[in-house]
Protein backbone atom coordinates (compact mmCIF):
# COMPACT_ATOMS: atom_id res chain seq x y z
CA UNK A 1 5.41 -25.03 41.39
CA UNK A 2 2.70 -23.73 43.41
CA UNK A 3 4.55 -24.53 46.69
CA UNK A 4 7.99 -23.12 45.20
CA UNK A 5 5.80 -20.16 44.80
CA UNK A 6 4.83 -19.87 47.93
CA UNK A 7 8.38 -19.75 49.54
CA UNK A 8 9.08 -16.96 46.87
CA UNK A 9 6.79 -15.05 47.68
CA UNK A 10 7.54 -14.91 51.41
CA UNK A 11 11.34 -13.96 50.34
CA UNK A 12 9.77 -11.00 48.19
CA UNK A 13 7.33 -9.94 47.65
CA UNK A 14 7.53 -8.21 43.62
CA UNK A 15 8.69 -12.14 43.31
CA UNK A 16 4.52 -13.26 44.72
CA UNK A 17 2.95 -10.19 42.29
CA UNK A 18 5.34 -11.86 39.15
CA UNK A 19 4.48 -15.17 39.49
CA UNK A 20 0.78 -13.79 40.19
CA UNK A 21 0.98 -12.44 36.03
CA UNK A 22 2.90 -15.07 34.86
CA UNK A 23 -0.28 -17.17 35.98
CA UNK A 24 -2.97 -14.86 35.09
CA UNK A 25 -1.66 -14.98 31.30
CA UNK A 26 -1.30 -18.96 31.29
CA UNK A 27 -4.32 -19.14 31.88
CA UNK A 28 -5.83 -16.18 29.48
CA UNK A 29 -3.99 -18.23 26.79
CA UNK A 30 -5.09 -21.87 27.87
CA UNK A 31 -8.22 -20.44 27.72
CA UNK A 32 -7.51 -19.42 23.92
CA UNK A 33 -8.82 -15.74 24.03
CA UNK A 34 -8.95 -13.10 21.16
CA UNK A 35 -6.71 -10.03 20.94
CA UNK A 36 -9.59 -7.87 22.22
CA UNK A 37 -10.01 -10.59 25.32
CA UNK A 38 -6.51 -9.20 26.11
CA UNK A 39 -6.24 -5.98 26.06
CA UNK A 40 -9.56 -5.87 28.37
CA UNK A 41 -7.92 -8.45 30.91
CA UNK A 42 -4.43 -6.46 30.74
CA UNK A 43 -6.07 -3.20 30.96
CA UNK A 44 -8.39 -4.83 34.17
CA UNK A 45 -5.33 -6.19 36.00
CA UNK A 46 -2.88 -2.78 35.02
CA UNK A 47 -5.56 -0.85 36.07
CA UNK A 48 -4.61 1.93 33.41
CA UNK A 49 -4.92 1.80 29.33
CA UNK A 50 -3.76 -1.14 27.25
CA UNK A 51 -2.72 -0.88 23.84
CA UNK A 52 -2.31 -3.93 21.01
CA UNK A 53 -0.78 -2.56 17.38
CA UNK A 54 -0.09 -5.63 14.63
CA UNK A 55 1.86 -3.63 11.82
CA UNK A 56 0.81 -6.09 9.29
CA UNK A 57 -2.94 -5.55 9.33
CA UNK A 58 -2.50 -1.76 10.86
CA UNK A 59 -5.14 -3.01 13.63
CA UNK A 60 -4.76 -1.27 16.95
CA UNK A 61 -6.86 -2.29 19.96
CA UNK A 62 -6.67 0.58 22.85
CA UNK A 63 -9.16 -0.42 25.87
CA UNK A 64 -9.29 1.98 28.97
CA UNK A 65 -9.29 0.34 32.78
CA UNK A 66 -13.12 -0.36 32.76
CA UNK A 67 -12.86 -3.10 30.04
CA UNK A 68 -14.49 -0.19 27.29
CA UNK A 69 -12.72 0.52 24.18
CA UNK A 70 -10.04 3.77 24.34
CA UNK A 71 -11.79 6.96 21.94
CA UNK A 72 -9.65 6.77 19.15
CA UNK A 73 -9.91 11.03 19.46
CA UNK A 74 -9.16 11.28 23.18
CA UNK A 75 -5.72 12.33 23.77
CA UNK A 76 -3.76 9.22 25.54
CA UNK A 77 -1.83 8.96 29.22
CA UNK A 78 2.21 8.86 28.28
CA UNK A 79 2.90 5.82 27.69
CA UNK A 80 4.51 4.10 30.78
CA UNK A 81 5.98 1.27 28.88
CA UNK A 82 6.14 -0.51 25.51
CA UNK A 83 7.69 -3.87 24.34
CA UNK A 84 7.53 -5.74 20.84
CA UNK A 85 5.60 -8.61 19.57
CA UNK A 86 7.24 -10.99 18.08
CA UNK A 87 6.79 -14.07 16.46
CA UNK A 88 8.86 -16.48 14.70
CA UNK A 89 12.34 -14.12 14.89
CA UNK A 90 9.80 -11.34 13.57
CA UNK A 91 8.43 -7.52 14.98
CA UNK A 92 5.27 -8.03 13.97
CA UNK A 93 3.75 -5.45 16.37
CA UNK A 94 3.69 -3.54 19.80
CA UNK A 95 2.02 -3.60 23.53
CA UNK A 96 1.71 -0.93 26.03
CA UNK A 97 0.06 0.81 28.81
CA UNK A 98 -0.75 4.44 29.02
CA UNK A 99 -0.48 5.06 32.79
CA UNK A 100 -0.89 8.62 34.05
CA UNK A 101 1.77 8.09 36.75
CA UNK A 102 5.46 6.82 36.87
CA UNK A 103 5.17 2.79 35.51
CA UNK A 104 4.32 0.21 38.10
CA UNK A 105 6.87 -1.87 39.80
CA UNK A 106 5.39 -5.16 37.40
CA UNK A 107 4.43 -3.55 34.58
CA UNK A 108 7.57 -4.41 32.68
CA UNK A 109 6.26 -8.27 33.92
CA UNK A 110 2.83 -7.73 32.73
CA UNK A 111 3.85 -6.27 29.19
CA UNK A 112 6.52 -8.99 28.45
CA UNK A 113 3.48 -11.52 29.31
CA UNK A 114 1.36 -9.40 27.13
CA UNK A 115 3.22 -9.74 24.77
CA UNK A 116 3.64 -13.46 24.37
CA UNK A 117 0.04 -14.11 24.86
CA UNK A 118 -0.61 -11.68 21.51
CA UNK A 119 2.01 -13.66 19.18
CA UNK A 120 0.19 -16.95 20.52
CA UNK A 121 -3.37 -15.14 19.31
CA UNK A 122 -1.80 -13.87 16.14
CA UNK A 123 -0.53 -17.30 15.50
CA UNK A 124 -4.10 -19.40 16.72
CA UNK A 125 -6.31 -17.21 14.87
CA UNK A 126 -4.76 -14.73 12.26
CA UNK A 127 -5.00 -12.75 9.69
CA UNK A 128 -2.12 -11.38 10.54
CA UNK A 129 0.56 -13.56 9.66
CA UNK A 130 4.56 -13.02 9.59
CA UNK A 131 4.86 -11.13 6.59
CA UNK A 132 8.48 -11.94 6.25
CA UNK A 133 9.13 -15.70 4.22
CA UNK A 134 11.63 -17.91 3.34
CA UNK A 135 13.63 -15.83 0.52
CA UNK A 136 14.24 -19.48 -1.50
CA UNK A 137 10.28 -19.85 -1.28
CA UNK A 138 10.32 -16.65 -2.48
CA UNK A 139 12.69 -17.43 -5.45
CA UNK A 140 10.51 -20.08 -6.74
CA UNK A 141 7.56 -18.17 -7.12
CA UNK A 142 9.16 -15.40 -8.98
CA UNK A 143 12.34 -17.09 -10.97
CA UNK A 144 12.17 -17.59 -14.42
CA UNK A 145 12.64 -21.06 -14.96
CA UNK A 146 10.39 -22.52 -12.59
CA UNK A 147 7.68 -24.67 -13.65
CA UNK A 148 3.89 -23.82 -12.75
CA UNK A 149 3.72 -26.76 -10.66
CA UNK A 150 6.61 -25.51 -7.98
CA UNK A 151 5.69 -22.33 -8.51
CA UNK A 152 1.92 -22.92 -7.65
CA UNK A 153 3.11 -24.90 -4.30
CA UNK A 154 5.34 -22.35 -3.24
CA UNK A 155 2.57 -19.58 -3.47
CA UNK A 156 0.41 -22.47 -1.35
CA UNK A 157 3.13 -22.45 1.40
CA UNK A 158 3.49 -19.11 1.94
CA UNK A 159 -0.18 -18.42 2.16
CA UNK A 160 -1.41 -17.54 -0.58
CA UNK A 161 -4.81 -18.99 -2.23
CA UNK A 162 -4.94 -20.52 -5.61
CA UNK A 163 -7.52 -17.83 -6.43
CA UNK A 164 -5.45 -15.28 -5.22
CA UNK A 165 -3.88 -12.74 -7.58
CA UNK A 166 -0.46 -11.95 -6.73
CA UNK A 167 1.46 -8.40 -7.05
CA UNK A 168 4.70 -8.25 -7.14
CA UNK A 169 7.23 -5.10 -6.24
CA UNK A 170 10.94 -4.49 -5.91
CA UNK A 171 11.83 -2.41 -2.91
CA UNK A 172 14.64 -0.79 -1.55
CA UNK A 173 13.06 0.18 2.05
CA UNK A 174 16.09 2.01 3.12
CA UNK A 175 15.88 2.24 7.28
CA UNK A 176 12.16 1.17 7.68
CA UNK A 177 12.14 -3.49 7.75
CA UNK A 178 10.75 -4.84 4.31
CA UNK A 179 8.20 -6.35 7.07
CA UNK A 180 6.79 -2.83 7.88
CA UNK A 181 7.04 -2.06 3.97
CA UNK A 182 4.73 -4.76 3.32
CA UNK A 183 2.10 -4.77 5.63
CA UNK A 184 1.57 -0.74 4.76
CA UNK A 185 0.99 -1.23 1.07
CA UNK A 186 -1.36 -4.44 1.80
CA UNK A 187 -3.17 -3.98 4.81
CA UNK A 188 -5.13 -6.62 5.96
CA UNK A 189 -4.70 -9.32 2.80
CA UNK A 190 -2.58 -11.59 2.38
CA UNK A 191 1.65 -10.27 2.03
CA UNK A 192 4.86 -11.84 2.15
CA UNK A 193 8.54 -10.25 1.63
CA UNK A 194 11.99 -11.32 1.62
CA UNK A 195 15.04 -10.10 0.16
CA UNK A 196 16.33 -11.82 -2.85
CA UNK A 197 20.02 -10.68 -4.46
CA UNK A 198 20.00 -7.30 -2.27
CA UNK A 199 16.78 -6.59 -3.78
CA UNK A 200 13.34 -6.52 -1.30
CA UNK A 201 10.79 -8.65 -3.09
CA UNK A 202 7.32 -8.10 -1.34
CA UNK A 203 4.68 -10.34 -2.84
CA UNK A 204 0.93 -9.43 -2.24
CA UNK A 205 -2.86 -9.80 -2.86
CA UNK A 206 -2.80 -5.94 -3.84
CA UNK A 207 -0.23 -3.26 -3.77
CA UNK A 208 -1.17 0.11 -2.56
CA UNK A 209 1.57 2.88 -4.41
CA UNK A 210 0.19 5.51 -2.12
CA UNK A 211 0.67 3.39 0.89
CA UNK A 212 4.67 3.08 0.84
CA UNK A 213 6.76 5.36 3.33
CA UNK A 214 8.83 7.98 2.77
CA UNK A 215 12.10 7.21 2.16
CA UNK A 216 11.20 3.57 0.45
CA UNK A 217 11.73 3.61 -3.12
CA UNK A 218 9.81 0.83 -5.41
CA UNK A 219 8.86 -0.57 -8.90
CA UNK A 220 5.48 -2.70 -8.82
CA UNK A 221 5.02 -4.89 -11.81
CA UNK A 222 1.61 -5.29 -13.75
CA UNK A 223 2.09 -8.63 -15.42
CA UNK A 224 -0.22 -11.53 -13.68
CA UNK A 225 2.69 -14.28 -14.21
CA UNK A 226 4.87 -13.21 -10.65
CA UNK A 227 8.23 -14.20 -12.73
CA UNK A 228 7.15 -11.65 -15.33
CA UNK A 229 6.01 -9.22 -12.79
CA UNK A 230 9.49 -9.14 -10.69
CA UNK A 231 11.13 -8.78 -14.11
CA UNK A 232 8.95 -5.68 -14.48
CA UNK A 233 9.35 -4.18 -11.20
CA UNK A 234 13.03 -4.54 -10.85
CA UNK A 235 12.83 -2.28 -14.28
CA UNK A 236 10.41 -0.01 -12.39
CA UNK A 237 12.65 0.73 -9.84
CA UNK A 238 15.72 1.11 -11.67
CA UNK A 239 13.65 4.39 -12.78
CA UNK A 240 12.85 5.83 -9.29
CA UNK A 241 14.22 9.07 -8.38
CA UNK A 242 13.60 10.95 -5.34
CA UNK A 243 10.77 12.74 -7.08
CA UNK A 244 8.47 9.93 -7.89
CA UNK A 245 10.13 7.32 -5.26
CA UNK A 246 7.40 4.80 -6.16
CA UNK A 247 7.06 3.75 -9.56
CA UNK A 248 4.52 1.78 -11.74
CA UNK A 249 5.88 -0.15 -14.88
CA UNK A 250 2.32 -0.08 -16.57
CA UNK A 251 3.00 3.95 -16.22
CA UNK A 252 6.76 3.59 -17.94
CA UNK A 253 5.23 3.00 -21.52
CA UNK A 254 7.79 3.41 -24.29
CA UNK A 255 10.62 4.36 -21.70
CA UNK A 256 10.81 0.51 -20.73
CA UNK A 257 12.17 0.27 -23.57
CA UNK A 258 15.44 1.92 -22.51
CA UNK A 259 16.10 -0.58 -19.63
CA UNK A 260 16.45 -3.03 -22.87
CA UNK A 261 19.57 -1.34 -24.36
CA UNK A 262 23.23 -2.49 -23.74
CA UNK A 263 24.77 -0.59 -20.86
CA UNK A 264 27.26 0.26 -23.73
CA UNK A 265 25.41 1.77 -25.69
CA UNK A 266 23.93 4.29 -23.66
CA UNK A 267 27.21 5.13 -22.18
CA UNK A 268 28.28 5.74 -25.95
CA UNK A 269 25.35 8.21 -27.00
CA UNK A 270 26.56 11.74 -27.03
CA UNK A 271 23.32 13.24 -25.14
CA UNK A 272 24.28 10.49 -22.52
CA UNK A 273 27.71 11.73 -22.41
CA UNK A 274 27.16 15.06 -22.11
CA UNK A 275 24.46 14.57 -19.14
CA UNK A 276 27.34 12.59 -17.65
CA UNK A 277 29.61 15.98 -17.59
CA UNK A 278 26.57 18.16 -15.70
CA UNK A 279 26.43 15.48 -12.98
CA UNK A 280 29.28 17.23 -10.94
CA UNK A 281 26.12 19.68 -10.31
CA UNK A 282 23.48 18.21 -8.62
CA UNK A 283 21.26 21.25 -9.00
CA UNK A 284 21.37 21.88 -12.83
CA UNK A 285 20.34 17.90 -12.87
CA UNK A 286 17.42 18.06 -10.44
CA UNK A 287 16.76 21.95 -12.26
CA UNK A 288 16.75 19.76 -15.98
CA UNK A 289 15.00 17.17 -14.34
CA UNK A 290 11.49 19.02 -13.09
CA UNK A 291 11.49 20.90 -16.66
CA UNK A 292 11.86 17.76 -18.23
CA UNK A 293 8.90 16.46 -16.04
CA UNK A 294 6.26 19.80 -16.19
CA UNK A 295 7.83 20.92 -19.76
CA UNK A 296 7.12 24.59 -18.22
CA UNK A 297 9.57 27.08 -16.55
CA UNK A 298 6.90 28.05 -14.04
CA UNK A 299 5.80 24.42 -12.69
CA UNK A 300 9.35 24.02 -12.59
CA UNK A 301 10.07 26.90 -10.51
CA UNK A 302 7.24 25.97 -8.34
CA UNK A 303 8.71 22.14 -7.48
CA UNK A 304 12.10 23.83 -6.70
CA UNK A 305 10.90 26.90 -4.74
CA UNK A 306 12.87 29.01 -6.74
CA UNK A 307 12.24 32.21 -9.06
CA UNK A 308 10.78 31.15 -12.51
CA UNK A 309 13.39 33.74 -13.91
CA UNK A 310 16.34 31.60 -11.88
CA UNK A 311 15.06 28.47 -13.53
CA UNK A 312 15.37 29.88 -16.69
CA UNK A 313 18.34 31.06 -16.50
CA UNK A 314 19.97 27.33 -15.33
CA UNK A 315 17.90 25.82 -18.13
CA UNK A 316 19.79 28.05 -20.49
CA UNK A 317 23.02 27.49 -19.55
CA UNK A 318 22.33 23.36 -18.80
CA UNK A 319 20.94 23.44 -22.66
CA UNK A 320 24.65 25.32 -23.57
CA UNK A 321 26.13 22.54 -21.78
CA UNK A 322 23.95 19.48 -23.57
CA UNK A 323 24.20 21.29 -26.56
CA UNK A 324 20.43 21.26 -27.33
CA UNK A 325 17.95 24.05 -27.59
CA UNK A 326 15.95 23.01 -24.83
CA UNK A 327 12.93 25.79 -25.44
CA UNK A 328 11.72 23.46 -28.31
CA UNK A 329 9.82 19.93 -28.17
CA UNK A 330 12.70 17.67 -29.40
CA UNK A 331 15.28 18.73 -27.09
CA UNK A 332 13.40 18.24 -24.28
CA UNK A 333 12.64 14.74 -25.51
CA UNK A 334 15.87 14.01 -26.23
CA UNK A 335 17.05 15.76 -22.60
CA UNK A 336 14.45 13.54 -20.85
CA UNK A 337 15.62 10.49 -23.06
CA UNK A 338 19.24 11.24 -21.53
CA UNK A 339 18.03 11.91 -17.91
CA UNK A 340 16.37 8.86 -17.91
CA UNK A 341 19.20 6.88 -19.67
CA UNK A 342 22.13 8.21 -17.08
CA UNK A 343 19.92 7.08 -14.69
CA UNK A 344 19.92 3.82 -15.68
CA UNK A 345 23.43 3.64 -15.97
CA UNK A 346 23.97 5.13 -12.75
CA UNK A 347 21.81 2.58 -10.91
């Protein structure tokens, strides 16, 4: 190798500088170093700013050319290049360098070697683990009819310590990778996700509902049992809307109770029905539906932006619609009951 080297390099010489990295980071990972180890050799040899982000934990390590760490306030060089870490088929993170100039002729080398030496340190030392798992692993742990023995190995495989409790959610993480999903709402503990009948299924040691992106809509169970749990929060998300995206079954209550009742049957009750007609109007629903949620014309008007006198005058004609009298207690209950229920039915 080293004599096949040299003849390279006297053909060209970006060839001598390539084979110069490729050795530099064999040996940074023979020698087994940390993630900090690194971005301090990377930053050394680039002579500019490194960068190292793992999405699962949300760590980033940012070291500047003299081997210090980066100020996490000081505003960065553009960065000159970026490329993925990834291990086992999975993104689970980013290097780059933050050069003030045009990129270097190897720094596309350098970051691709980077960037292999990282997923070897991720995988040596952890925490941060794939979060993505083997969806029929995944299955055992939450399905119904699997015995406490299976399940109890399965939560062993994928990482998870007997100790551990375990949250479960349903997600539906629209453009942003179930992977991403999960390592925001459990940073730095223990999270695995796969997708499971169309549904994103993101086990964890705790669930964060502030933590999950816009545009993600969830249900996160409360139950300890993870079979009961996914039960749960496939019912919780069945009642997320784009106004509360992210919803709790523990906070549901009574209105669980709705996801019970035969698909018929709400289709059949005349509230239900006559919901169904306003639908062609997708602002009388969303109008109904932050009344029904503040019970007050003003809050209303102040979640739509609009005139409390406009919202009155759309609650008026959605209540001639509905046929209810929705100024008094029970038909708003029974308007929120048929919000709720349409919901369902549309899901």
């Amino acid at each position: 190798m080293e004599a096949l080297a040299v003849r390279l390099s006297g053909l060209d010489p970006y060839v001598d500088g390539a084979l110069r990295i490729v050795a530099f980071y064999d040996t940074l990972m023979r020698r087994r170093v940390d993630l900090p180890a690194l971005a301090r050799a990377s930053a050394g040899l680039a002579e500019c700013s490194a960068g190292i982000r793992l999405y699962g934990t949300g760590r980033t390590i940012r070291v500047s050319p003299d081997g210090g760490e980066a100020p996490q306030g000081a505003s960065p060089a553009p960065v000159s290049g970026s490329v993925p870490v990834v291990l086992d088929e999975e993104e689970i993170g980013s290097v780059w360098l933050e050069r003030p100039g045009p990129a270097g002729p190897l720094d596309e080398v350098l970051l691709e070697r980077l960037a292999i030496a990282v997923a070897a340190a991720v995988e040596r030392y952890g925490p941060a683990r794939t979060t993505m798992a083997d969806p029929a692993l995944v299955e055992l742990v939450i399905g119904a009819g699997t015995d406490e023995a299976a399940r109890a190995r399965a939560l062993r495989l994928l990482g998870f310590a007997a100790a551990t409790p375990v949250r479960v959610a349903a997600v539906r993480p629209g453009r942003m990778p179930l992977d991403r999903v999960g390592g925001l709402v459990c940073p730095g503990r223990p999270v695995k996700g796969a997708v499971v009948a169309g549904v994103g299924v993101v086990l964890a040691a705790a669930v964060e509902p502030d933590r999950f992106p816009e545009g993600v809509f969830a249900g996160i169970g409360a139950a300890g049992r993870p079979d009961v749990a996914w039960r749960e929060a496939r019912t919780a998300l069945r009642f997320a809307t784009a106004r509360e995206p992210v919803v709790r079954y523990a906070a549901l209550g009574a209105l669980a109770l709705l996801a019970e009742v035969p698909r018929e049957v709400l289709r059949g009750n005349p509230d239900v029905a006559a919901l169904a007609r306003l639908a062609d109007s997708p602002e009388d629903v969303e109008t109904l539906d932050a009344y029904c949620a503040t019970g007050s014309l003003r809050r209303a008007a102040d979640l739509l932006h609009l005139h409390h006198s406009s919202v009155a005058r759309r609650i008026e004609q959605i209540g001639r619609v509905l046929g209810l009298d929705l100024g008094g207690a029970p038909g708003l209950c029974r308007a929120g009951l048929a919000l709720a229920a349409w919901r369902l039915l549309a899901d």
